[in-house]
Protein backbone atom coordinates (compact mmCIF):
# COMPACT_ATOMS: atom_id res chain seq x y z
CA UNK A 1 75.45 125.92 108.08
CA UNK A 2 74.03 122.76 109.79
CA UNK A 3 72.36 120.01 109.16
CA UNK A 4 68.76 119.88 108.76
CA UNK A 5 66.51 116.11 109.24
CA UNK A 6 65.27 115.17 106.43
CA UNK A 7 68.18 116.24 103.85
CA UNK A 8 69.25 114.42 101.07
CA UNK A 9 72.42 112.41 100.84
CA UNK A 10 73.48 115.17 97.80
CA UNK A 11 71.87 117.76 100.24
CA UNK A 12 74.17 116.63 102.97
CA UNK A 13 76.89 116.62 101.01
CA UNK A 14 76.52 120.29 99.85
CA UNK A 15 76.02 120.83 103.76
CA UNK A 16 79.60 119.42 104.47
CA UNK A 17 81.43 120.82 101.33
CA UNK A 18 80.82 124.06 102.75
CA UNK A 19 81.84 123.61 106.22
CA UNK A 20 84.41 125.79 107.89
CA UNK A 21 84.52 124.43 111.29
CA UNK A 22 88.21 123.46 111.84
CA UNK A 23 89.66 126.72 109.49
CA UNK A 24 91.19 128.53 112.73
CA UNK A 25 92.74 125.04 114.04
CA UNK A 26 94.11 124.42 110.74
CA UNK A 27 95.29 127.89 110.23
CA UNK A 28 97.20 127.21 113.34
CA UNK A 29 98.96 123.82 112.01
CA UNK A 30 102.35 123.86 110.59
CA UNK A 31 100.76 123.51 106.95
CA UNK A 32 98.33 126.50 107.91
CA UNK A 33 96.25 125.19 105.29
CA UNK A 34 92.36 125.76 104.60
CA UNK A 35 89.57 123.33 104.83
CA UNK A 36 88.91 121.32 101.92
CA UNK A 37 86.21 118.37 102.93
CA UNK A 38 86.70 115.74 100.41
CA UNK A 39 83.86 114.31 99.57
CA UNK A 40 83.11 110.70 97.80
CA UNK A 41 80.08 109.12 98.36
CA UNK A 42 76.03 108.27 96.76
CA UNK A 43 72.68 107.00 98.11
CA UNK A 44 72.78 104.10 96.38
CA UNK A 45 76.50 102.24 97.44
CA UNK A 46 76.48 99.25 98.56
CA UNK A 47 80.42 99.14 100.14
CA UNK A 48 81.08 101.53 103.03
CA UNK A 49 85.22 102.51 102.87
CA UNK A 50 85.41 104.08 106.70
CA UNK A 51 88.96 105.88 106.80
CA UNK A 52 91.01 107.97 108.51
CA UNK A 53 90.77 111.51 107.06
CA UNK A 54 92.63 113.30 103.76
CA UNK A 55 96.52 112.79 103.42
CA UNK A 56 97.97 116.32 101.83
CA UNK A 57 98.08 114.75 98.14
CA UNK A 58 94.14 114.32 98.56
CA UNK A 59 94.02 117.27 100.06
CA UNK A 60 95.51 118.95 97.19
CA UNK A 61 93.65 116.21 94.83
CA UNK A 62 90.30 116.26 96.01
CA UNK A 63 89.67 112.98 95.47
CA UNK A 64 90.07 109.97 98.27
CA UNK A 65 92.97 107.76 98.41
CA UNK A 66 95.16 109.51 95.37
CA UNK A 67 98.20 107.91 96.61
CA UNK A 68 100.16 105.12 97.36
CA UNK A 69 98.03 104.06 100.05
CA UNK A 70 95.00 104.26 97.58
CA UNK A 71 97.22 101.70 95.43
CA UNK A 72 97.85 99.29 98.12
CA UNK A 73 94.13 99.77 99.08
CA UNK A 74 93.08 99.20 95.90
CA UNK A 75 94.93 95.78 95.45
CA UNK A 76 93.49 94.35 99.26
CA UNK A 77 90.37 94.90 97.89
CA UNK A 78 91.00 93.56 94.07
CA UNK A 79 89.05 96.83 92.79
CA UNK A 80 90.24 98.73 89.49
CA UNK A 81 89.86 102.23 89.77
CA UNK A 82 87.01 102.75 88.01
CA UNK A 83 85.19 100.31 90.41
CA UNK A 84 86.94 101.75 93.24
CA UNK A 85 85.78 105.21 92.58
CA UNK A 86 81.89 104.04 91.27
CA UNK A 87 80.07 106.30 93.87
CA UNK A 88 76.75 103.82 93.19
CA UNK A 89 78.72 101.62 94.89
CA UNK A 90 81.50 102.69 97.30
CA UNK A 91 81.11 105.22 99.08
CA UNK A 92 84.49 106.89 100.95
CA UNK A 93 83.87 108.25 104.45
CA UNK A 94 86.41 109.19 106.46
CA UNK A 95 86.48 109.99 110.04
CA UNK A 96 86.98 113.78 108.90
CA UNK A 97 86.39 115.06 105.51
CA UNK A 98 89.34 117.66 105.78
CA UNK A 99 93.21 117.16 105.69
CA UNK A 100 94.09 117.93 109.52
CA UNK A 101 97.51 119.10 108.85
CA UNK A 102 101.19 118.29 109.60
CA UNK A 103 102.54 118.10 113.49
CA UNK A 104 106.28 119.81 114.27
CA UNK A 105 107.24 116.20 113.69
CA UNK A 106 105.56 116.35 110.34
CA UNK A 107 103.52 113.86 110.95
CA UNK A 108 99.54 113.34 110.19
CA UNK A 109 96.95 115.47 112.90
CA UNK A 110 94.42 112.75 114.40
CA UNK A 111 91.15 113.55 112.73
CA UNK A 112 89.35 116.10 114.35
CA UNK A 113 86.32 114.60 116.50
CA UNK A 114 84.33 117.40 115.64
CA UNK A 115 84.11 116.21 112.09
CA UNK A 116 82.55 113.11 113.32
CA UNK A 117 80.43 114.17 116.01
CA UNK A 118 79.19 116.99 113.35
CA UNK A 119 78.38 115.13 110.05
CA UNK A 120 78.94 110.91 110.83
CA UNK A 121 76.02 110.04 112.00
CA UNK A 122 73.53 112.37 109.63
CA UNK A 123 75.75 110.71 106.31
CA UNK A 124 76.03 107.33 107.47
CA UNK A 125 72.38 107.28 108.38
CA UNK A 126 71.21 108.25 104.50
CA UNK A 127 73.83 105.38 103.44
CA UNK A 128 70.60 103.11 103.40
CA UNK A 129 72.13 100.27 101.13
CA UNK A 130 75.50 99.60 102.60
CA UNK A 131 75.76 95.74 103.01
CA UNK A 132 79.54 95.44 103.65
CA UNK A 133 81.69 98.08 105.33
CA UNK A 134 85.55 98.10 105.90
CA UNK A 135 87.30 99.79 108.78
CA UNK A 136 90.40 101.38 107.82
CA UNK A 137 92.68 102.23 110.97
CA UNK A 138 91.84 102.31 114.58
CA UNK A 139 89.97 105.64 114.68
CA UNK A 140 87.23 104.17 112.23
CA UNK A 141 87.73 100.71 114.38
CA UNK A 142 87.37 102.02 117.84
CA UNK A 143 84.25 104.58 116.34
CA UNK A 144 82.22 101.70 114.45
CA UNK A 145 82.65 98.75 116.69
CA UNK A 146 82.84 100.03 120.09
CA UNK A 147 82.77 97.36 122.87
CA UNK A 148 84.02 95.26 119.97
CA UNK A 149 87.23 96.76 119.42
CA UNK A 150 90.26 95.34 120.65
CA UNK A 151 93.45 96.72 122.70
CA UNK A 152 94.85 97.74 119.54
CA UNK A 153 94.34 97.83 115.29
CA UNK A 154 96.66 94.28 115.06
CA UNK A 155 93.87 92.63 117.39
CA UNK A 156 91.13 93.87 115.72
CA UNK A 157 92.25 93.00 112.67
CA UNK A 158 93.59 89.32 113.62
CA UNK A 159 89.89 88.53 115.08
CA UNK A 160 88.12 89.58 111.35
CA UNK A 161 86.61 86.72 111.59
CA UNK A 162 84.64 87.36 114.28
CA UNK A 163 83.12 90.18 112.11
CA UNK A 164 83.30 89.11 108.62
CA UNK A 165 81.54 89.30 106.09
CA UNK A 166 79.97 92.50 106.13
CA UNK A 167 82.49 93.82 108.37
CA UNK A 168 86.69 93.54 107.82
CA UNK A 169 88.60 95.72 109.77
CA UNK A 170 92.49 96.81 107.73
CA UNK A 171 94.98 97.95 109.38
CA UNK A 172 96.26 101.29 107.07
CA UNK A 173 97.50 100.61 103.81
CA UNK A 174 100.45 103.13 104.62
CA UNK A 175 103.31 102.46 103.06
CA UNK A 176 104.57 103.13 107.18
CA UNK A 177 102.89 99.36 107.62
CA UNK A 178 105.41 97.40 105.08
CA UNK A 179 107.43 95.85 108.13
CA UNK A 180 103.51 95.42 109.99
CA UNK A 181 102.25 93.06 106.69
CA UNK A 182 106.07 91.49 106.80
CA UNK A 183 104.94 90.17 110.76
CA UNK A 184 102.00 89.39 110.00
CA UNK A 185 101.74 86.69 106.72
CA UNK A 186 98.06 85.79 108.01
CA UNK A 187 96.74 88.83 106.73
CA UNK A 188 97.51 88.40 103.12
CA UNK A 189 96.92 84.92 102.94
CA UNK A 190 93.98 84.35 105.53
CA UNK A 191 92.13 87.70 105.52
CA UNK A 192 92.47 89.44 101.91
CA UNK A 193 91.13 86.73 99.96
CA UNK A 194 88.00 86.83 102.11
CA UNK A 195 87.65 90.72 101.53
CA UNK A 196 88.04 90.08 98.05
CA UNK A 197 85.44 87.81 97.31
CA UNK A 198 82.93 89.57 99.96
CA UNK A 199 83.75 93.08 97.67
CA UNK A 200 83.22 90.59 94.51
CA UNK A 201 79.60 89.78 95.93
CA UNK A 202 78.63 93.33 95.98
CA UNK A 203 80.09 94.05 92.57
CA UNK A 204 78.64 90.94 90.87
CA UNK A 205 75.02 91.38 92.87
CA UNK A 206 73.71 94.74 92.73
CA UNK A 207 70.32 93.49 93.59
């Protein structure tokens, strides 16, 4: 298993569905669960969805953002599902492919950075066509933007305009942020209808 220049984007993601690389970590989390890299992307998309990594309902799903987060996500970006899950034109990468597990708290793992510094770089480089990309959480924040990421996901979001449009960084459509969107009023009525139409460009012009 590894990657090898030169492979396909459906290559690559062959590569990754078959990757074991966190089993004895997750073995060793209180879900003791098995990899499962979830998988949702296609050479040709045009909308790069950088996440966190697999809650256990997509874990058990296999399919990104099966949940009520993928419902609120949905709506920020005014996609149906069938749009939403159009691999020719979003594609769904996460920071990890795999479900990292519960803590004793039973709260989310952090995405492993082995994911990342094992498979990022060699599937976001055959993502030729991306024009607009949206950062979802700080891991995929602090990872994409670098020197541009604030002391924190509320300031990186509150300064989308300094990347927008073919950036917008979100905080997490958790259900866990409720009281964060409450605080924060700007975001719905400043921010989302700029995602919107920028995610309406790329549906309406394919070209």
């Amino acid at each position: 298993m590894g990657y090898v220049f030169g492979m396909s984007v459906k290559e690559l993601a062959s590569e990754i569905a078959r990757c074991r690389l966190c089993a004895d970590d997750f073995a060793a989390t209180r879900t003791a669960h098995a990899p499962r890299p979830v998988l949702w992307f296609g050479d040709r998309a045009r909308i790069l969805i950088a996440g966190q990594a697999p809650g256990l309902r997509v874990h058990q799903s296999g399919k990104p953002f099966t949940d009520p987060s993928g419902d609120r996500l949905r709506d920020w970006l005014g996609l149906s599902e069938t749009s939403f899950y159009d691999r020719h034109t979003v594609a769904i990468v996460p920071m990890a492919f795999c479900f990292p597990g519960y803590n004793a708290k039973n709260h989310d793992l952090p995405p492993p950075k082995r994911c990342a510094a094992t498979w990022r770089a060699p599937v976001l480089g055959g993502l030729k066509n991306i024009r607009l990309t949206i950062l979802v959480g700080g891991y995929a924040q602090k990872y994409h933007l670098g020197p541009a990421h604030k002391a924190g996901v509320t300031e990186t979001v509150r300064a989308w305009r300094d990347l927008a449009p073919a950036v917008f960084a979100l905080p997490h459509p958790s259900w866990r942020n409720t009281a964060w969107l409450k605080k924060n009023p700007w975001f719905e009525a400043e921010l989302l209808p700029a995602l919107r139409a920028a995610v309406r460009s790329q549906i309406d012009d394919p070209a």
